[in-house]
Protein backbone atom coordinates (compact mmCIF):
# COMPACT_ATOMS: atom_id res chain seq x y z
CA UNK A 1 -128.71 107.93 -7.30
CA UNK A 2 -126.93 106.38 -4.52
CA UNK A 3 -129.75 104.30 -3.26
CA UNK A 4 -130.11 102.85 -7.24
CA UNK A 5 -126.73 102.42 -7.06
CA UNK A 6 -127.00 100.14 -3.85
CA UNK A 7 -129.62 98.12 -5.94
CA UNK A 8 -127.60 97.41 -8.67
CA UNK A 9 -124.65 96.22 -6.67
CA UNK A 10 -127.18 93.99 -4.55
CA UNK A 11 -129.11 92.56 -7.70
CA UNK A 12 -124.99 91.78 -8.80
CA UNK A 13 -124.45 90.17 -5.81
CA UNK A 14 -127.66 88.09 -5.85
CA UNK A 15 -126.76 86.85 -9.22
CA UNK A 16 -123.43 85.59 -8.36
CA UNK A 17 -124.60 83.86 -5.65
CA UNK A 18 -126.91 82.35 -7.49
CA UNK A 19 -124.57 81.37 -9.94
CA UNK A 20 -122.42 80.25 -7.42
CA UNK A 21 -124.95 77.63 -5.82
CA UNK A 22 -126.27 76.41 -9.67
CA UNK A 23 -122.37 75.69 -10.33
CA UNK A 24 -122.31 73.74 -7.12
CA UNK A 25 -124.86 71.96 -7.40
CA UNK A 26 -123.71 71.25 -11.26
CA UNK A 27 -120.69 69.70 -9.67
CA UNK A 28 -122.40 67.44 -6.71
CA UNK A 29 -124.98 66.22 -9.50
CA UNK A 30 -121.97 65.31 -11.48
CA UNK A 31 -120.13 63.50 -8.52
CA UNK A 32 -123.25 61.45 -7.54
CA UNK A 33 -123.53 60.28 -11.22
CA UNK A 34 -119.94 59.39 -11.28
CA UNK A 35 -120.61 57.72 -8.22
CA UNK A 36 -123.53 55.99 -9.71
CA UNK A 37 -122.44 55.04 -12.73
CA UNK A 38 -119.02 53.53 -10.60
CA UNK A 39 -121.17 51.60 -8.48
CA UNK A 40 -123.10 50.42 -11.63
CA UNK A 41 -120.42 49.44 -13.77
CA UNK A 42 -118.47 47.30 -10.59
CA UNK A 43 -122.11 45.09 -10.01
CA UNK A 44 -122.00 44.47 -13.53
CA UNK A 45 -118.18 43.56 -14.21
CA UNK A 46 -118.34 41.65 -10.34
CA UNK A 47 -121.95 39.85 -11.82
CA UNK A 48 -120.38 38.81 -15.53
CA UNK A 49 -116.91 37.87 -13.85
CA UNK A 50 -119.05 35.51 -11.22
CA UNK A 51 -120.91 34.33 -14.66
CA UNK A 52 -117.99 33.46 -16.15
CA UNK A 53 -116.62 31.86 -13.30
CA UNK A 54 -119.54 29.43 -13.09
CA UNK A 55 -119.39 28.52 -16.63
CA UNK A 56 -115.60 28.20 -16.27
CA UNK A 57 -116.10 25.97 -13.86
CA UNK A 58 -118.90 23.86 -15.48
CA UNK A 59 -116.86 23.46 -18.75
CA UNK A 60 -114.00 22.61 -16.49
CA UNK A 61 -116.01 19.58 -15.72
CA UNK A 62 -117.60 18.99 -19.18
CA UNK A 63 -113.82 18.67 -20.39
CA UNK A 64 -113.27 15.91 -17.25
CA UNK A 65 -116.47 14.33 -18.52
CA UNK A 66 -114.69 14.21 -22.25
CA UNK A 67 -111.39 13.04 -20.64
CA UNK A 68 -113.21 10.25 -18.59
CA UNK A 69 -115.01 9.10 -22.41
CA UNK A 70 -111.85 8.67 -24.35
CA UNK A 71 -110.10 6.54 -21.36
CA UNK A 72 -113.12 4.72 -21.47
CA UNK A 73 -112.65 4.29 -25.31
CA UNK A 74 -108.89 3.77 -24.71
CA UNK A 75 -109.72 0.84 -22.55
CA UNK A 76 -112.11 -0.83 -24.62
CA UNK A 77 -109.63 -0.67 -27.93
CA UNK A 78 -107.07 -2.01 -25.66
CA UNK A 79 -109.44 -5.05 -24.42
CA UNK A 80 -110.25 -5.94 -27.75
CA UNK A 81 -107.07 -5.68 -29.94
CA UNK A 82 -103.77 -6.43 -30.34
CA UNK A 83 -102.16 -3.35 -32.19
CA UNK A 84 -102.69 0.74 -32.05
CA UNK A 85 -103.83 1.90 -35.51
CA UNK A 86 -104.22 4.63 -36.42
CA UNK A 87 -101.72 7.21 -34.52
CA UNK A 88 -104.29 10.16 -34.03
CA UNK A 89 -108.35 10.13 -33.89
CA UNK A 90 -110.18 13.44 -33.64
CA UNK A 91 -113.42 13.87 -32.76
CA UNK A 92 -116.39 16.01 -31.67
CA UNK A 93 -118.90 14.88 -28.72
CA UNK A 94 -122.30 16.09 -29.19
CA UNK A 95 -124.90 15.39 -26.47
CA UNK A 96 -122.43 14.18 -23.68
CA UNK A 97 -123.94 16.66 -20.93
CA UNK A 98 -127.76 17.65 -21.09
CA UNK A 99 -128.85 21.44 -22.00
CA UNK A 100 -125.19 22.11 -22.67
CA UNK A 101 -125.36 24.47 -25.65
CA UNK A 102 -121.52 24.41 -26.41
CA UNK A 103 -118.82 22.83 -28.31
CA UNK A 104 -116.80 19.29 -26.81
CA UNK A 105 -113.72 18.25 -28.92
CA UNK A 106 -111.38 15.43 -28.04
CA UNK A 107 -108.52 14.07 -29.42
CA UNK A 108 -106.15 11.29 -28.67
CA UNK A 109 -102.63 10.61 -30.07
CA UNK A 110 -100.37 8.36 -29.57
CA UNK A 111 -97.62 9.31 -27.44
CA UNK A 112 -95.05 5.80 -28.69
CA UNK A 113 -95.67 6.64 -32.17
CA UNK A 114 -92.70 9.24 -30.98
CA UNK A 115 -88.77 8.98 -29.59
CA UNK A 116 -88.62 8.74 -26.35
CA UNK A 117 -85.32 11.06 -25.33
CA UNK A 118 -85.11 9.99 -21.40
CA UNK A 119 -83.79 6.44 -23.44
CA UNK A 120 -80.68 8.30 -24.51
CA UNK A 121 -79.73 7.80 -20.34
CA UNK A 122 -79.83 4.48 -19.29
CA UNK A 123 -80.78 3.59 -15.46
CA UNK A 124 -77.27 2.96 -14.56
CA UNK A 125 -76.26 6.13 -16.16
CA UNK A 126 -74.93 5.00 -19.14
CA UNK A 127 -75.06 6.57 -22.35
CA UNK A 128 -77.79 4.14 -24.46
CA UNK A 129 -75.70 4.43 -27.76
CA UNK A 130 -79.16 3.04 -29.99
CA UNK A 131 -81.45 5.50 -28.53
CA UNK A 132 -78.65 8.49 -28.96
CA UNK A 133 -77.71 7.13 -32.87
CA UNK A 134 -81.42 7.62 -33.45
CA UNK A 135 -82.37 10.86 -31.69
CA UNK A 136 -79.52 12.36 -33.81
CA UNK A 137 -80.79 10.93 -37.33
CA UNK A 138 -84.02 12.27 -36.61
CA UNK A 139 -82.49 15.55 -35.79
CA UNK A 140 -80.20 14.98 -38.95
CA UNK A 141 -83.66 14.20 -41.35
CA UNK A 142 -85.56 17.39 -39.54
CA UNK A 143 -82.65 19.89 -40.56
CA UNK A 144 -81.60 20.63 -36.66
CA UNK A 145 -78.36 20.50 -35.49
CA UNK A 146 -77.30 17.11 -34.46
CA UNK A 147 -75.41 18.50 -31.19
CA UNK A 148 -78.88 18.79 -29.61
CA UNK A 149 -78.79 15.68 -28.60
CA UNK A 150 -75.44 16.04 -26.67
CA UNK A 151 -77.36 18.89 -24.44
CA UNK A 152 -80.21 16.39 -23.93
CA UNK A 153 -77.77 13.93 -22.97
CA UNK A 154 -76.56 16.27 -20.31
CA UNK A 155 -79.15 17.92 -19.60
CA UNK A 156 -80.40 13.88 -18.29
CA UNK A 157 -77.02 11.69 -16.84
CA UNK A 158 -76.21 12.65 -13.56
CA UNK A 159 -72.03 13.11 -14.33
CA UNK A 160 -70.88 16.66 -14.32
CA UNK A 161 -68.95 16.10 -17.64
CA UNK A 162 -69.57 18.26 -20.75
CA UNK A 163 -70.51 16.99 -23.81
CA UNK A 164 -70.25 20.58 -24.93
CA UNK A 165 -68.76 23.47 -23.45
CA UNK A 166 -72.02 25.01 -22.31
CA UNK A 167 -74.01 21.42 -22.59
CA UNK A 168 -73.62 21.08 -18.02
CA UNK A 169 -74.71 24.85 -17.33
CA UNK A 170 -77.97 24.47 -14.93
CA UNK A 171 -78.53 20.86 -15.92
CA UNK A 172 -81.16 19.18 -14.42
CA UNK A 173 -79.05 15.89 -14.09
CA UNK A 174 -82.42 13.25 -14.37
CA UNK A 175 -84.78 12.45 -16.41
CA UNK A 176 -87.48 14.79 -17.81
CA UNK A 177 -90.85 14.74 -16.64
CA UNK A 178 -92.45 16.78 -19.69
CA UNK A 179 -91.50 17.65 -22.62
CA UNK A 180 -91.73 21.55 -22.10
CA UNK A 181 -88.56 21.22 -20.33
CA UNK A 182 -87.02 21.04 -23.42
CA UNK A 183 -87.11 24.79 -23.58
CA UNK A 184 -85.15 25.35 -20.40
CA UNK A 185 -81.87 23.80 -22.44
CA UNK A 186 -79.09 25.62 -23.99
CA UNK A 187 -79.63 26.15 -27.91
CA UNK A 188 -83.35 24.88 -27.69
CA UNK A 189 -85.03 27.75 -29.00
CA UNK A 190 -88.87 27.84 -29.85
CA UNK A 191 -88.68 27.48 -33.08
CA UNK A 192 -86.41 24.01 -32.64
CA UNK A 193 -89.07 23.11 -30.30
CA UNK A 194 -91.66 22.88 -32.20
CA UNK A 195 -90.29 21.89 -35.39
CA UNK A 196 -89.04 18.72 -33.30
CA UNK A 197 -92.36 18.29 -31.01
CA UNK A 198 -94.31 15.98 -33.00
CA UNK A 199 -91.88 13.53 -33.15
CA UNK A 200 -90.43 13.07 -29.53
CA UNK A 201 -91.70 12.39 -26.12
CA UNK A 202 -90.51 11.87 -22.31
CA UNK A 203 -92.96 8.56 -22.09
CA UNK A 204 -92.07 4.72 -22.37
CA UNK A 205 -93.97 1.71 -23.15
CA UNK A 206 -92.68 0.19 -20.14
CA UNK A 207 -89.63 0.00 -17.59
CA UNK A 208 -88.14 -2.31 -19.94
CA UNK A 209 -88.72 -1.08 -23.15
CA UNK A 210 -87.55 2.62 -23.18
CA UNK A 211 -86.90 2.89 -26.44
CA UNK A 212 -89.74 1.11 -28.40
CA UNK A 213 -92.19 2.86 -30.80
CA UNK A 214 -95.39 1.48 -32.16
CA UNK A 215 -94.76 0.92 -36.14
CA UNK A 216 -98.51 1.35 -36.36
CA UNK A 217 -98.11 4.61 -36.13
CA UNK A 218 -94.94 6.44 -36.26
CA UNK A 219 -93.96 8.87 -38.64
CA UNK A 220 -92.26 9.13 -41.75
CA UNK A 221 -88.81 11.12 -40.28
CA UNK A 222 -89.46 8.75 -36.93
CA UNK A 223 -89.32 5.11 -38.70
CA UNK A 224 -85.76 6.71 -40.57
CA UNK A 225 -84.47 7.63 -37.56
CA UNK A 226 -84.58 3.62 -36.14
CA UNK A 227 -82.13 3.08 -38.78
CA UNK A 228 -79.53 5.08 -41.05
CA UNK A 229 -80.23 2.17 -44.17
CA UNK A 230 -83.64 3.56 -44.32
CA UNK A 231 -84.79 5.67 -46.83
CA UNK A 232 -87.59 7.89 -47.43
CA UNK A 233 -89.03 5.38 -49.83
CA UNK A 234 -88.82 2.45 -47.45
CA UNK A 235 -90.39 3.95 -44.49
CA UNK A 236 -93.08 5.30 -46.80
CA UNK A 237 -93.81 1.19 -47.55
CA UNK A 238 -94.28 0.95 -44.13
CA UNK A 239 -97.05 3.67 -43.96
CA UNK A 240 -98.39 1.80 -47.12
CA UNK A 241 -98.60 -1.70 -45.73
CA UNK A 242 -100.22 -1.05 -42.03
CA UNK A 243 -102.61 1.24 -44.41
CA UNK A 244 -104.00 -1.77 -45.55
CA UNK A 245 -102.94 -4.13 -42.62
CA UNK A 246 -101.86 -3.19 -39.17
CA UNK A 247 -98.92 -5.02 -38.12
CA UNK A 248 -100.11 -7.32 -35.29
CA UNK A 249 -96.56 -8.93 -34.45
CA UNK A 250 -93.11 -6.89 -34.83
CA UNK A 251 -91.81 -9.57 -37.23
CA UNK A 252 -94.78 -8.64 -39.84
CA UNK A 253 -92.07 -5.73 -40.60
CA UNK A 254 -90.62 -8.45 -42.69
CA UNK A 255 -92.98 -8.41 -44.84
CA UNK A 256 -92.23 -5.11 -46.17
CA UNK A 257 -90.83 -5.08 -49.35
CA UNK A 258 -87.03 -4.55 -48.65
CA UNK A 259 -86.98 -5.12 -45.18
CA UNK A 260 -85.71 -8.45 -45.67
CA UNK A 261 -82.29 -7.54 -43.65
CA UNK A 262 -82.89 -4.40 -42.05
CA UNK A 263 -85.99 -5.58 -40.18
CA UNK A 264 -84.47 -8.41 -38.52
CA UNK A 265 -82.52 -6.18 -36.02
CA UNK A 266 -85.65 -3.59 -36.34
CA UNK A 267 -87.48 -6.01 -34.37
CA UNK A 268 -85.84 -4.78 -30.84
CA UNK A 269 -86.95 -1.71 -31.45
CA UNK A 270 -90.53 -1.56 -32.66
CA UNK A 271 -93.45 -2.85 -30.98
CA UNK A 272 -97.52 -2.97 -32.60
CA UNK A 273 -99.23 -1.45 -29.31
CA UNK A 274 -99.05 1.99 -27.20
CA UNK A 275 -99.38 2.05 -23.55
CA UNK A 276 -99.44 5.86 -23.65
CA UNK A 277 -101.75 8.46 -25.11
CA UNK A 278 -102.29 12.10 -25.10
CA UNK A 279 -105.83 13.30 -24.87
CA UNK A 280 -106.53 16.78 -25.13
CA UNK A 281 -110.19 17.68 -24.62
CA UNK A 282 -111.81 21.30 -25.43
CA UNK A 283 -114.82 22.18 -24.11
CA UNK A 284 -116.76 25.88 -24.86
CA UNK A 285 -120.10 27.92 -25.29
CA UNK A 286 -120.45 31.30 -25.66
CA UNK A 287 -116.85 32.59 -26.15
CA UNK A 288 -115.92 30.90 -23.09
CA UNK A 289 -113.18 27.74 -23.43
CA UNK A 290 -111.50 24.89 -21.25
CA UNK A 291 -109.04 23.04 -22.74
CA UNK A 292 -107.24 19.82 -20.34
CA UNK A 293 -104.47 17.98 -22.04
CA UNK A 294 -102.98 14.68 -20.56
CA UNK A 295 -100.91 12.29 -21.09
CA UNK A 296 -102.14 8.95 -19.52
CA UNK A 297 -100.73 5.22 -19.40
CA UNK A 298 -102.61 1.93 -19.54
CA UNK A 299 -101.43 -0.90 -17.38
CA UNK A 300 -103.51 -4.20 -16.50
CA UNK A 301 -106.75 -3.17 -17.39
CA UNK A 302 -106.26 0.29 -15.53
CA UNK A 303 -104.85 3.52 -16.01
CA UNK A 304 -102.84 6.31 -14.42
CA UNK A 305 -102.59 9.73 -15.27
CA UNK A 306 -98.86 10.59 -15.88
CA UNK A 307 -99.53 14.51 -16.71
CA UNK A 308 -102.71 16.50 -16.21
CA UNK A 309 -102.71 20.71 -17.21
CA UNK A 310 -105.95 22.78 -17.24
CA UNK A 311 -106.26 25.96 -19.36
């Protein structure tokens, strides 16, 4: 009895044991796999995020390419006419890199068919009473507060003066580079920005001509904000009459059918060609994108770029 006894406690002990090792070696099968499966899933996520950088990269330059084509294009309009019409052109560009598979978009807009609010300052730092009348009829015709335009003001002369109580607080006291800066000021909020956006800009024809916009292509609320005497109706004569001839000179705005006073002083502030032009090209395939946007000026046959941002 004893010695059975003995058996059965050794056949116990066996067992567990056993048991023992098979729940071991449960757990370092289980650990190897989780290695495994780690090591697995890193190659793969460091492979596709090495893919994606490449064809980042490559549609990074397939946007350049697209940037390079509507310069070109720029150029060539410029060489050959004497007016900007229209404001905007849109337009896709198949086949302009081989075995690309993707999408290329570009489009190019006008940057003087819009205000140009570093004009409210002039060099000497003056307020430019024309330029300040009209950014605050535009703001007036787009249902913003017209005391926006006493932050910009301050936000640009270099004096220390309010315009408003809080108009001074962290100004930047020069002129704007970009228009995003727009956000930094006191009462700006986004949804002023953009309702506002389409129709202003930090860019000038020239050094001389700050406040000029191209009547070829300015907008409806922009060509009423030149002058309080004109209505909706009148600068919707305007859109009519380039529609069917670009002006080529500013005095063709006489020409326009009750325009016969106001355009005479209009003339000073209107001109029939941009020097400046936004071109924002998109470039993807396969759920990748790139997307550059600049702004860039033409000058004697030439260019410069005056703002450049890659996405």
């Amino acid at each position: 009895m004893k010695q059975r006894k003995a058996c059965m406690i050794g056949t116990v002990y066996a067992t567990s044991e056993s048991g023992m090792a098979l729940v071991v070696t449960l757990m370092i099968l289980a650990l190897i796999t989780a290695l495994v499966v780690e090591f697995a899933y890193g190659v793969y996520t460091t492979t596709a995020a090495l893919q994606n950088w490449k064809d980042s990269q490559r549609l990074s330059l397939i946007a350049v390419s697209g940037q390079h084509l509507a310069v070109k294009t720029l150029q060539e309009a410029d060489r050959l006419y004497t007016y900007t019409y229209p404001g905007k052109t849109e337009m896709p560009l198949p086949g302009i890199v081989e075995d690309f598979e993707g999408m290329v978009f570009v489009k190019v807009e006008d940057e003087n068919a819009k205000l140009n609010i570093n004009s409210i300052i002039l060099a000497n730092g003056l307020l430019n009473e024309h330029s300040y009348k009209s950014f605050r009829f535009l703001l007036r015709h787009l249902g913003i507060d017209e005391d926006i335009a006493d932050i910009v003001a301050d936000w640009i002369d270099k004096d220390s003066k309010p315009r408003l109580s809080i108009s001074e607080e962290n100004a930047k006291n020069d002129y704007m580079d970009s228009i995003d800066e727009l956000l930094l000021l006191q009462r700006i909020n986004p949804d002023i920005y953009e309702k506002v956006l389409p129709y202003i800009t930090v860019y000038s024809m020239t050094k001389s001509k700050l406040d000029m916009v191209n009547i070829n292509t300015v907008s409806i609320p922009v060509i009423m904000s030149l002058d309080d005497r004109i209505t909706e109706e009148l600068a919707e004569r305007i859109i009519d009459y380039r529609e069917i001839s670009p002006f080529e000179h500013a005095y063709d705005i006489l020409k326009v059918a009750g325009f016969d006073d106001i355009g005479k002083p209009l003339q000073a502030k209107i001109a029939v060609k941009a020097t400046n032009f936004r071109i924002i090209c998109i470039a993807e395939e396969r759920n990748i994108k790139r997307v550059i946007e600049s702004v860039i000026q033409l000058k004697n046959g030439g260019y410069r770029i005056t703002y450049w941002m890659e996405t």
